[in-house]
C-alpha atoms as a PDB file:
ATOM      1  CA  UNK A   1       0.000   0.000   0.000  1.00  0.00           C
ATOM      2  CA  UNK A   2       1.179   3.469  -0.946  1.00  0.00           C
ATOM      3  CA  UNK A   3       0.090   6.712  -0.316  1.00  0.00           C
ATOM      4  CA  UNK A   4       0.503  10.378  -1.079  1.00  0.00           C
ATOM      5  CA  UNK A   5      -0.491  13.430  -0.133  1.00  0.00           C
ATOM      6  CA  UNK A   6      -1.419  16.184  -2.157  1.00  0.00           C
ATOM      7  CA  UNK A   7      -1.979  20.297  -1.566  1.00  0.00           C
ATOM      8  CA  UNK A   8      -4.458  21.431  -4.206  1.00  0.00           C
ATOM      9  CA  UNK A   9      -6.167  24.742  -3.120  1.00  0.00           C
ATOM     10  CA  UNK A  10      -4.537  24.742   0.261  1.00  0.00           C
ATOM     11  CA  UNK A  11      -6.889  21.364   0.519  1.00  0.00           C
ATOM     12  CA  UNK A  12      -4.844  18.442   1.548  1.00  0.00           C
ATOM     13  CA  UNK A  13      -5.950  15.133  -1.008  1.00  0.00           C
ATOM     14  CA  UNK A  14      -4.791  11.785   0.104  1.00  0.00           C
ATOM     15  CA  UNK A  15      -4.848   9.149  -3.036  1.00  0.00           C
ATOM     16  CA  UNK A  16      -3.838   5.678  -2.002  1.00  0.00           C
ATOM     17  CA  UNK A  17      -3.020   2.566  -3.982  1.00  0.00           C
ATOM     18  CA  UNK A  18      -3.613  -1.137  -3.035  1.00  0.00           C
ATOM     19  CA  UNK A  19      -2.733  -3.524  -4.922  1.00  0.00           C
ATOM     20  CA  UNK A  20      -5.105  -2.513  -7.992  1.00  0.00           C
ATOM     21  CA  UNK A  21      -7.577  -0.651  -6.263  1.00  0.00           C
ATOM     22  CA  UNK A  22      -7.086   2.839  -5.964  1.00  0.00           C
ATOM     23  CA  UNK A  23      -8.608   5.554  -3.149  1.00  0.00           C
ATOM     24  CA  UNK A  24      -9.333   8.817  -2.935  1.00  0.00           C
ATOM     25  CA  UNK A  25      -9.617  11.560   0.142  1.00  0.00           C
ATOM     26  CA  UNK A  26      -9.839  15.061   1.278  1.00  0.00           C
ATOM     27  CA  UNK A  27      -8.197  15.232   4.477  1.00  0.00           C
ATOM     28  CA  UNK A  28     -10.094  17.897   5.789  1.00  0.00           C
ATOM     29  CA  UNK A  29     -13.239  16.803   8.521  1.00  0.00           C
ATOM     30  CA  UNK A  30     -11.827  13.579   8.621  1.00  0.00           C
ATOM     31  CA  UNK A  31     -12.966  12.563   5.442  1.00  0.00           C
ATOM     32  CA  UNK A  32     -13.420   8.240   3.841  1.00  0.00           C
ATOM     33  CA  UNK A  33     -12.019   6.981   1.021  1.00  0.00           C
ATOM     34  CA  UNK A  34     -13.626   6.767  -2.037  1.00  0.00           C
ATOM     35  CA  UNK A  35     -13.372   4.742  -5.197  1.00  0.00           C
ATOM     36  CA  UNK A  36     -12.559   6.947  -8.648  1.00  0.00           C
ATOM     37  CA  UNK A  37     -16.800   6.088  -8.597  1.00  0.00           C
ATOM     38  CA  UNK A  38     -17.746   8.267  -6.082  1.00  0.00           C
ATOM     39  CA  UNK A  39     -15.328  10.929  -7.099  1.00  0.00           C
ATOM     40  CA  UNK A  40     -17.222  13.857  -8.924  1.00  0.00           C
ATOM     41  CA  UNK A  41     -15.545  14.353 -12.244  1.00  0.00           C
ATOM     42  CA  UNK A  42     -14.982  17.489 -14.134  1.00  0.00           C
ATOM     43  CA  UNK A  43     -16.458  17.352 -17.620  1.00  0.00           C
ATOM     44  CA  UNK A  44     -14.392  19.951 -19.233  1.00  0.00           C
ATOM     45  CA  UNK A  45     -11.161  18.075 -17.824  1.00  0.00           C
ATOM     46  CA  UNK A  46     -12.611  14.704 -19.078  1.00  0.00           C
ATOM     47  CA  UNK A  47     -12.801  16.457 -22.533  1.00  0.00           C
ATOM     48  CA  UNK A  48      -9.396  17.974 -22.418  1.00  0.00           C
ATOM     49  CA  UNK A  49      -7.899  14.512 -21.308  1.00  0.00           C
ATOM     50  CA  UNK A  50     -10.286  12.174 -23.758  1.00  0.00           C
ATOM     51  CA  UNK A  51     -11.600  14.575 -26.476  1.00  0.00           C
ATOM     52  CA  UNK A  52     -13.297  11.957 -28.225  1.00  0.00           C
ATOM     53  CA  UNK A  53     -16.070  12.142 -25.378  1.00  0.00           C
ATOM     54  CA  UNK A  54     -16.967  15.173 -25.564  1.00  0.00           C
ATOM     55  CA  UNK A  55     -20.281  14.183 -27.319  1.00  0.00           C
ATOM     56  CA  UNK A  56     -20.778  10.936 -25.456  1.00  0.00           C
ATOM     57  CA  UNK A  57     -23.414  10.933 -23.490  1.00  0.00           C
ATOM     58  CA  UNK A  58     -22.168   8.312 -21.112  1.00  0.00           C
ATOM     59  CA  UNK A  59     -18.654   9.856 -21.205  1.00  0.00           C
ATOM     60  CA  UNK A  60     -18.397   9.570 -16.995  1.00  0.00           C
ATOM     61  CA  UNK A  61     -18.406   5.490 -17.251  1.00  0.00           C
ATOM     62  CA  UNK A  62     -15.858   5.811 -20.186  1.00  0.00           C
ATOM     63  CA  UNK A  63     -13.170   8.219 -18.251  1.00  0.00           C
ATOM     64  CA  UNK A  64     -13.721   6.047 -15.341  1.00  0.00           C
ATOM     65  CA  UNK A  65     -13.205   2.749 -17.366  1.00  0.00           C
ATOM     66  CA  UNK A  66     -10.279   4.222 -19.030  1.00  0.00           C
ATOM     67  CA  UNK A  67      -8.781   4.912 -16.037  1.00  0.00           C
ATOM     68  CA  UNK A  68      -9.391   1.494 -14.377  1.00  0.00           C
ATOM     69  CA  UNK A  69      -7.752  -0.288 -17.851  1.00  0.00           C
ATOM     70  CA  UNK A  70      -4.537   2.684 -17.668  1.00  0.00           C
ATOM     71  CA  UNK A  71      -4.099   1.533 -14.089  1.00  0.00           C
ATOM     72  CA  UNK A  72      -3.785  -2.596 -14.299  1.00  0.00           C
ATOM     73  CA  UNK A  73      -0.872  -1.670 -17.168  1.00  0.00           C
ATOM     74  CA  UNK A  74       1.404  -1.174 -14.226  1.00  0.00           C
ATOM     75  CA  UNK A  75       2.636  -3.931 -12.637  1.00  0.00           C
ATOM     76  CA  UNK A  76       3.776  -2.499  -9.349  1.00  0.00           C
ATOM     77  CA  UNK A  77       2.162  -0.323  -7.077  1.00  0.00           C
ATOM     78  CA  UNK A  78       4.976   2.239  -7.395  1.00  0.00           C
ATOM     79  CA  UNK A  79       4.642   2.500 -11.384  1.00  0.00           C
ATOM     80  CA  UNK A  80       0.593   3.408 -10.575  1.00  0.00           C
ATOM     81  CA  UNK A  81       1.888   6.141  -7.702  1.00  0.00           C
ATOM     82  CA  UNK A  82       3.879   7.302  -9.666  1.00  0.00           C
ATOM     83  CA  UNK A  83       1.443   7.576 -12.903  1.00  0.00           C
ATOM     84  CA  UNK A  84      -0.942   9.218 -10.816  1.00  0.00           C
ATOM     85  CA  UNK A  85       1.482  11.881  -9.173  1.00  0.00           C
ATOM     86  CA  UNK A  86       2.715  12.900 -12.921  1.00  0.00           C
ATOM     87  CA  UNK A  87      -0.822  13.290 -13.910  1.00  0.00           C
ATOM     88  CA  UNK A  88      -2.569  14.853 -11.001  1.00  0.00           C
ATOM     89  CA  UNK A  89       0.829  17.560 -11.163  1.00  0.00           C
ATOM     90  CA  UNK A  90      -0.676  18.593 -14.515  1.00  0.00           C
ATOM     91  CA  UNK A  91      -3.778  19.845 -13.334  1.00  0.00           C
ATOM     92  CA  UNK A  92      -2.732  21.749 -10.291  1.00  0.00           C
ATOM     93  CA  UNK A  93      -2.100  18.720  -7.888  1.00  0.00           C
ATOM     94  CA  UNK A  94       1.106  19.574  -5.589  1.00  0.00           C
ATOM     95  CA  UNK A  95       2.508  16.441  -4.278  1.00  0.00           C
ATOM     96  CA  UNK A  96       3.389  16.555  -0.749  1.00  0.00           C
ATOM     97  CA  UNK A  97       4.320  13.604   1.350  1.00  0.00           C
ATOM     98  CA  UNK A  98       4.582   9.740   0.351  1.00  0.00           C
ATOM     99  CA  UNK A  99       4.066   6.658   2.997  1.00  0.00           C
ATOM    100  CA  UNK A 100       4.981   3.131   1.771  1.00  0.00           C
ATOM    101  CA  UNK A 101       3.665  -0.074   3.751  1.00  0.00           C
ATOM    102  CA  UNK A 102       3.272   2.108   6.969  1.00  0.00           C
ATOM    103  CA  UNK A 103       6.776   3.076   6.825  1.00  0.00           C
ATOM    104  CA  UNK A 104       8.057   6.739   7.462  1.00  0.00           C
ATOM    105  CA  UNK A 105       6.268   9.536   5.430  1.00  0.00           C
ATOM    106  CA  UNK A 106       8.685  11.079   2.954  1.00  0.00           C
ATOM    107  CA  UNK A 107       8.498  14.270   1.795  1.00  0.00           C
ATOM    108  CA  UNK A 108       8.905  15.434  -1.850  1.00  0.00           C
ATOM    109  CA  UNK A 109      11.563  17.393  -2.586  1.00  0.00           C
ATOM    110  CA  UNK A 110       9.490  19.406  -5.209  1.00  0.00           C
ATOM    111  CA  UNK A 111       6.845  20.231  -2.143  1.00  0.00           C
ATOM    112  CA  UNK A 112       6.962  23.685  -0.550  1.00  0.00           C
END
């Protein structure tokens, strides 16, 4: 299990891989984890990332499917951190701290 934690907006994001599943979490008010399925997704950023949905109408399943099948390419749990951390940077995500297996948070040396 691997975690990081994220600053975006002065809001702390935890994101959290096991095995193949992955988690999501705002830190603030204590906050549970959620699946990428209960995450609300931005449609505009959907479009930027997959423009051919911009005109499907089920286009939420699709991202989320697409980023399920992106995911199990990886083969360790490091390679999916990792993924994530590049692409969450992109849009604003500032990458904080890491924790492997329970282990000693580290913190990135790009962080504030």
């Amino acid at each position: 299990m691997i975690g990081i934690i994220f600053d975006f907006g002065g809001e702390p994001v935890e994101v959290r891989i096991d095995g193949n599943n992955c988690y999501f979490r705002t830190l603030q008010f204590g906050g549970a984890f959620a699946t990428i399925e209960g995450l609300k997704l931005d449609y505009n950023g959907v479009c930027r990332e997959h423009p051919d949905l911009e005109l499907a109408k089920d286009w939420r399943e699709q991202a989320i499917t697409r980023f399920k099948d992106k995911l199990k390419t990886f083969k360790t749990e490091m390679e999916k951190i990792n993924y994530i951390k590049e692409d969450l940077k992109k849009v604003g995500y500032v990458p904080l701290y890491m924790q492997q297996q329970g282990h000693r948070v580290v913190k990135f040396k790009e962080s504030k």
